[in-house]
N, C-alpha and C. Protein backbone atom coordinates (compact mmCIF):
# COMPACT_ATOMS: atom_id res chain seq x y z
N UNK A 1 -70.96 62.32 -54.93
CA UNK A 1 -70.60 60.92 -54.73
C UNK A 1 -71.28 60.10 -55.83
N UNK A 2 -70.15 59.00 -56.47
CA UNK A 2 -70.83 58.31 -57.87
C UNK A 2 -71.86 57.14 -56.74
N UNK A 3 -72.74 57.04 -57.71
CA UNK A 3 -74.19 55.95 -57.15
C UNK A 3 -72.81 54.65 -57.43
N UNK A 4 -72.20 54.49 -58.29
CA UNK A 4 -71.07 53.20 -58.83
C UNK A 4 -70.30 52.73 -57.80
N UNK A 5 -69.84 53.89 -57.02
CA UNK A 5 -68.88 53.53 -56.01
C UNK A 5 -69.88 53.22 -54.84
N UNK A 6 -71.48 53.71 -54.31
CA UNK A 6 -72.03 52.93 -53.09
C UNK A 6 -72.57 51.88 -53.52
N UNK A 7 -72.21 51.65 -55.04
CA UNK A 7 -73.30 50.10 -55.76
C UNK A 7 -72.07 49.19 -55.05
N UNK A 8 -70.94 49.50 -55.26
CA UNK A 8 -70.12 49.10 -54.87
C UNK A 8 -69.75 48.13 -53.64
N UNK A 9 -69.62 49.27 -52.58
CA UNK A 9 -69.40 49.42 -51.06
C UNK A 9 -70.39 48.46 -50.76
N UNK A 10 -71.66 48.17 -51.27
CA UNK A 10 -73.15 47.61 -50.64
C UNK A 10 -72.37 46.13 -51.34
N UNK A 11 -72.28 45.92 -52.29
CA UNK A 11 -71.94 44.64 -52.94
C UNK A 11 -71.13 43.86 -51.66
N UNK A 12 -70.02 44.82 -51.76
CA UNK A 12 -68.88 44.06 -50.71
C UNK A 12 -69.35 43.96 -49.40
N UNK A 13 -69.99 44.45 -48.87
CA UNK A 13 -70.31 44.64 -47.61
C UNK A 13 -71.27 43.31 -47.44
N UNK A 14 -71.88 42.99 -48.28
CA UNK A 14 -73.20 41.81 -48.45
C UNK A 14 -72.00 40.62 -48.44
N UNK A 15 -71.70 41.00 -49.78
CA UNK A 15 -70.52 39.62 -49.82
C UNK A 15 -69.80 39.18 -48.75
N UNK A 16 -69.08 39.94 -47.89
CA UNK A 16 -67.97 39.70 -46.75
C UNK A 16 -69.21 39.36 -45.26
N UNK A 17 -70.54 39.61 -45.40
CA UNK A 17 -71.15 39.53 -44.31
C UNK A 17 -71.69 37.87 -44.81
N UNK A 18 -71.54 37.78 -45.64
CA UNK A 18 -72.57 36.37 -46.69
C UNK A 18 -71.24 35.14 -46.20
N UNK A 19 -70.24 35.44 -46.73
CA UNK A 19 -69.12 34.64 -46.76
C UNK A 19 -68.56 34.23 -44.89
N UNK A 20 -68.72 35.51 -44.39
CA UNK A 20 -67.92 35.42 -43.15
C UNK A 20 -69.31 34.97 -42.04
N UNK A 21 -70.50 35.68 -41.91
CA UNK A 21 -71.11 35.72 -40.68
C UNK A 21 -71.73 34.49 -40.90
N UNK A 22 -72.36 34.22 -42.65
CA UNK A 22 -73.90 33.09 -42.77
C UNK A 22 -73.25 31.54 -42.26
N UNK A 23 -71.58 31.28 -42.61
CA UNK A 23 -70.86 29.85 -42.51
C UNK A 23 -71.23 29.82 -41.02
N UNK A 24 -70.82 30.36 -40.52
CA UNK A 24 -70.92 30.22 -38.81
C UNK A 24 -72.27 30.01 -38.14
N UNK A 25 -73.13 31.18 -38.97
CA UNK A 25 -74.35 30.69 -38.27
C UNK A 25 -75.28 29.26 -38.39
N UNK A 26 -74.86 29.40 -39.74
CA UNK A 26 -75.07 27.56 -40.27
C UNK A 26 -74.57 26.58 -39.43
N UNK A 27 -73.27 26.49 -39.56
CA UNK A 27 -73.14 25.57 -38.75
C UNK A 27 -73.61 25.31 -37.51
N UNK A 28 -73.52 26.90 -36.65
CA UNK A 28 -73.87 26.18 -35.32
C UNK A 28 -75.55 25.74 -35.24
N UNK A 29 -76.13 26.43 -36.27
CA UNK A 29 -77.57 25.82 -36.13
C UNK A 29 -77.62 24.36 -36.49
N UNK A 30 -76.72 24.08 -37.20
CA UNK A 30 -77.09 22.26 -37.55
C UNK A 30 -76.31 21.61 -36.38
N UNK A 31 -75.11 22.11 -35.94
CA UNK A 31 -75.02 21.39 -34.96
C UNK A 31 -75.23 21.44 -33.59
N UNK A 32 -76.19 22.40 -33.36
CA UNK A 32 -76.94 22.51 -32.34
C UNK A 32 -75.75 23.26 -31.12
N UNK A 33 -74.87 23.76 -31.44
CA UNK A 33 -73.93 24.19 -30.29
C UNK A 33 -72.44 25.08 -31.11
N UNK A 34 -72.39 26.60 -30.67
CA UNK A 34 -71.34 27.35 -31.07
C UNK A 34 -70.04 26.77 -31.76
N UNK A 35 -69.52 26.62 -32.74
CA UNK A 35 -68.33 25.78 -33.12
C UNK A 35 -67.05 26.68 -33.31
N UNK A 36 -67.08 27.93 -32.47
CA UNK A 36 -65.19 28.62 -32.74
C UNK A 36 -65.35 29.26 -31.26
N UNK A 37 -66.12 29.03 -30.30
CA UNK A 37 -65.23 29.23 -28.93
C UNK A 37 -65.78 30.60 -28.77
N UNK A 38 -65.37 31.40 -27.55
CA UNK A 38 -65.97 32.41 -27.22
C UNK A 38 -64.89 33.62 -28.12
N UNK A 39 -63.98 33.15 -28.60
CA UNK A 39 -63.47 34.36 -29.90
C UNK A 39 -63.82 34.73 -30.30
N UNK A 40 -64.49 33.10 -31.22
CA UNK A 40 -65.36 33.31 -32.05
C UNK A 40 -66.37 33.81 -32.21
N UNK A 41 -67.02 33.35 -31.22
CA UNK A 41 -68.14 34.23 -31.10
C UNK A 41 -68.13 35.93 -30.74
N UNK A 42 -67.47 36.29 -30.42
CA UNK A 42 -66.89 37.93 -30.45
C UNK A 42 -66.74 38.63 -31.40
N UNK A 43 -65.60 37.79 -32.36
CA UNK A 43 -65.26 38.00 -33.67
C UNK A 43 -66.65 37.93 -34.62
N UNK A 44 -67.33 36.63 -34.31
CA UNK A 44 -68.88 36.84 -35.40
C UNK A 44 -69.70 38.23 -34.79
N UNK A 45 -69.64 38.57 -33.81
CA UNK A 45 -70.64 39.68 -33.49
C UNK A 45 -70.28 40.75 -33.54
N UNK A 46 -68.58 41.19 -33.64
CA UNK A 46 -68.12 42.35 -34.05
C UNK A 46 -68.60 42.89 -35.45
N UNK A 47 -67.94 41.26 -36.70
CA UNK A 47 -68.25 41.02 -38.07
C UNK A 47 -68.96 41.67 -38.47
N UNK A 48 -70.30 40.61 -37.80
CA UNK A 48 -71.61 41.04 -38.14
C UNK A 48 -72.29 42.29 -37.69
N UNK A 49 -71.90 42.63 -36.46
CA UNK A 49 -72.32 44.24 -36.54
C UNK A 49 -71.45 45.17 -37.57
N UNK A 50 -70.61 45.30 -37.75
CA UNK A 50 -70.05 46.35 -38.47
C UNK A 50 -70.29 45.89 -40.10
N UNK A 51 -70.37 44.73 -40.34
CA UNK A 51 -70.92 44.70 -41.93
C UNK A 51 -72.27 45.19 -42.28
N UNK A 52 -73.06 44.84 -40.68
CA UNK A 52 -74.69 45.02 -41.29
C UNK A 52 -74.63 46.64 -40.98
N UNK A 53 -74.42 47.00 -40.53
CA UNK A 53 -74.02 49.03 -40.24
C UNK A 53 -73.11 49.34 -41.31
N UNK A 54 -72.27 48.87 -41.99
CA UNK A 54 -72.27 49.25 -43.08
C UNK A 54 -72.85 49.05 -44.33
N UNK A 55 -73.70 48.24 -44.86
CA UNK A 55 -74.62 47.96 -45.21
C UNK A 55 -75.83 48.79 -45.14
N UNK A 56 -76.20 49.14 -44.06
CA UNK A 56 -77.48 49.56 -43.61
C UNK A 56 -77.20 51.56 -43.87
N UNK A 57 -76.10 52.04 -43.92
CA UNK A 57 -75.52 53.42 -43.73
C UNK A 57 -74.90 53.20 -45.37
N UNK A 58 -74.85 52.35 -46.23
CA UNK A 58 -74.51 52.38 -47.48
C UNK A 58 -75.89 52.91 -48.41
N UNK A 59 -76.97 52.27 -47.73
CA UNK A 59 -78.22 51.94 -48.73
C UNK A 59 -79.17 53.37 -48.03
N UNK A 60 -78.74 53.74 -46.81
CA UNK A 60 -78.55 55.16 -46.64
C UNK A 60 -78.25 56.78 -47.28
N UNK A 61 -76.89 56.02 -47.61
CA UNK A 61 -76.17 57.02 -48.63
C UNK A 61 -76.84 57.08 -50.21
N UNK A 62 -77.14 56.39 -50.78
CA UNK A 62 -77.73 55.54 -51.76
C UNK A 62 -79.01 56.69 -51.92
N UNK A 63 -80.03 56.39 -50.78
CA UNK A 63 -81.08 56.85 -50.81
C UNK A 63 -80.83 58.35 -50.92
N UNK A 64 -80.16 59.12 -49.81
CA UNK A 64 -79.79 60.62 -50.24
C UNK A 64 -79.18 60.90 -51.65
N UNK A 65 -78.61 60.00 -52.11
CA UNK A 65 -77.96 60.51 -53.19
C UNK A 65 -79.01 60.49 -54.46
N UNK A 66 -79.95 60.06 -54.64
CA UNK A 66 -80.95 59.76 -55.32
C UNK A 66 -81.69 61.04 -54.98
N UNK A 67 -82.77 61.56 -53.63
CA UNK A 67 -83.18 62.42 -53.33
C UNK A 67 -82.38 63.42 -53.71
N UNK A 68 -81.43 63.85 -53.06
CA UNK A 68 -80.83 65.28 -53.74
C UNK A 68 -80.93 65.48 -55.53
N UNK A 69 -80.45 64.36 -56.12
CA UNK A 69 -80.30 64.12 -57.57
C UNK A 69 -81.83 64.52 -57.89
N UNK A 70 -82.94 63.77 -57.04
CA UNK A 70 -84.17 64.38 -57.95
C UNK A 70 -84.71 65.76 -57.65
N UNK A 71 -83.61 66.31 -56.35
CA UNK A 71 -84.77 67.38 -56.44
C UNK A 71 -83.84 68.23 -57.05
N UNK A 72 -82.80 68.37 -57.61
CA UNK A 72 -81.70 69.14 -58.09
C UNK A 72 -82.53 68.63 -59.89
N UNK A 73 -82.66 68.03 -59.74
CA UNK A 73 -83.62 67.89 -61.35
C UNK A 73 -84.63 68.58 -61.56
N UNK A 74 -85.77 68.23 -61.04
CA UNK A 74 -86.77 69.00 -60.56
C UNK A 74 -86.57 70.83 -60.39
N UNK A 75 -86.04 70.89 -59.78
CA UNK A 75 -85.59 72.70 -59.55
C UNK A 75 -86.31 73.25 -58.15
N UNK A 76 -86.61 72.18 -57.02
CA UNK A 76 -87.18 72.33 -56.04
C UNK A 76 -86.20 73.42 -55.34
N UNK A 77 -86.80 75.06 -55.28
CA UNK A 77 -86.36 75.90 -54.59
C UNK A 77 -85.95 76.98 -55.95
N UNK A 78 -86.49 76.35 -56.75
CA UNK A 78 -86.04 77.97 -57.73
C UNK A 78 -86.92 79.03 -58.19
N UNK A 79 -87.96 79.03 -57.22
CA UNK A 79 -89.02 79.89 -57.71
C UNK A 79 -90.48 79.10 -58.44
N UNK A 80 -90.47 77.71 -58.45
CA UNK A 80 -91.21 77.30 -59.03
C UNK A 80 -91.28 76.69 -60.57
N UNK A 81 -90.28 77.33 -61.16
CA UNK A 81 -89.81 77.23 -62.60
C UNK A 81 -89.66 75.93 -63.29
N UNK A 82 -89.36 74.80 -62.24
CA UNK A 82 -89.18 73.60 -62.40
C UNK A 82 -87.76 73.15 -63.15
N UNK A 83 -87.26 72.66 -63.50
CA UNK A 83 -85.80 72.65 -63.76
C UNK A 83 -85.57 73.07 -65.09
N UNK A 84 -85.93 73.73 -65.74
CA UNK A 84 -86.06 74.42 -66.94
C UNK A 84 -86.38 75.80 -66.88
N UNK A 85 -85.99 76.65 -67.81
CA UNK A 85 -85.97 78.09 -67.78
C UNK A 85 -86.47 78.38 -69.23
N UNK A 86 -87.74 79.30 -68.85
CA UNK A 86 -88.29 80.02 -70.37
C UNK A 86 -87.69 80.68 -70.76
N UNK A 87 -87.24 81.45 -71.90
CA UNK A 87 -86.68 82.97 -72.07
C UNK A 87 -87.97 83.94 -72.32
């Protein structure tokens, strides 16, 4: 899996949670009371759970993909040799 495509996935996932969940919560904090009805409020807590779980399972993926990459560098499990071979 390219690191490009979860740089990706994490971007959008921030963006669509930034754009869609933060307007709503703003508002109702300044105006002191929910402003889209109990839909809405369904719809913000579906949103926002499934953006921040994807988000959170992106930067996940991210992290394994890094670990495997270093220890596949490294040569962790080849006898010690380290990722290079003497002749």
């Amino acid at each position: 899996m390219r690191i490009n495509v979860l740089a990706l996935n994490l971007a959008c996932c921030d963006l669509l949670r930034s754009t869609v969940s933060a307007p709503l919560l703003l508002l109702s904090v300044v105006s002191r009371r929910w402003p889209s009805g109990l839909l809405g409020c369904r719809w913000y807590l579906a949103l926002s759970i499934l953006f921040g779980t994807a988000s959170l399972n992106t930067v996940t993926a991210i992290a394994i993909n890094r670990q495997v990459g270093s220890i596949s560098c490294i040569g962790v499990g080849d006898g010690g040799q380290g990722g290079a071979r003497v002749p």
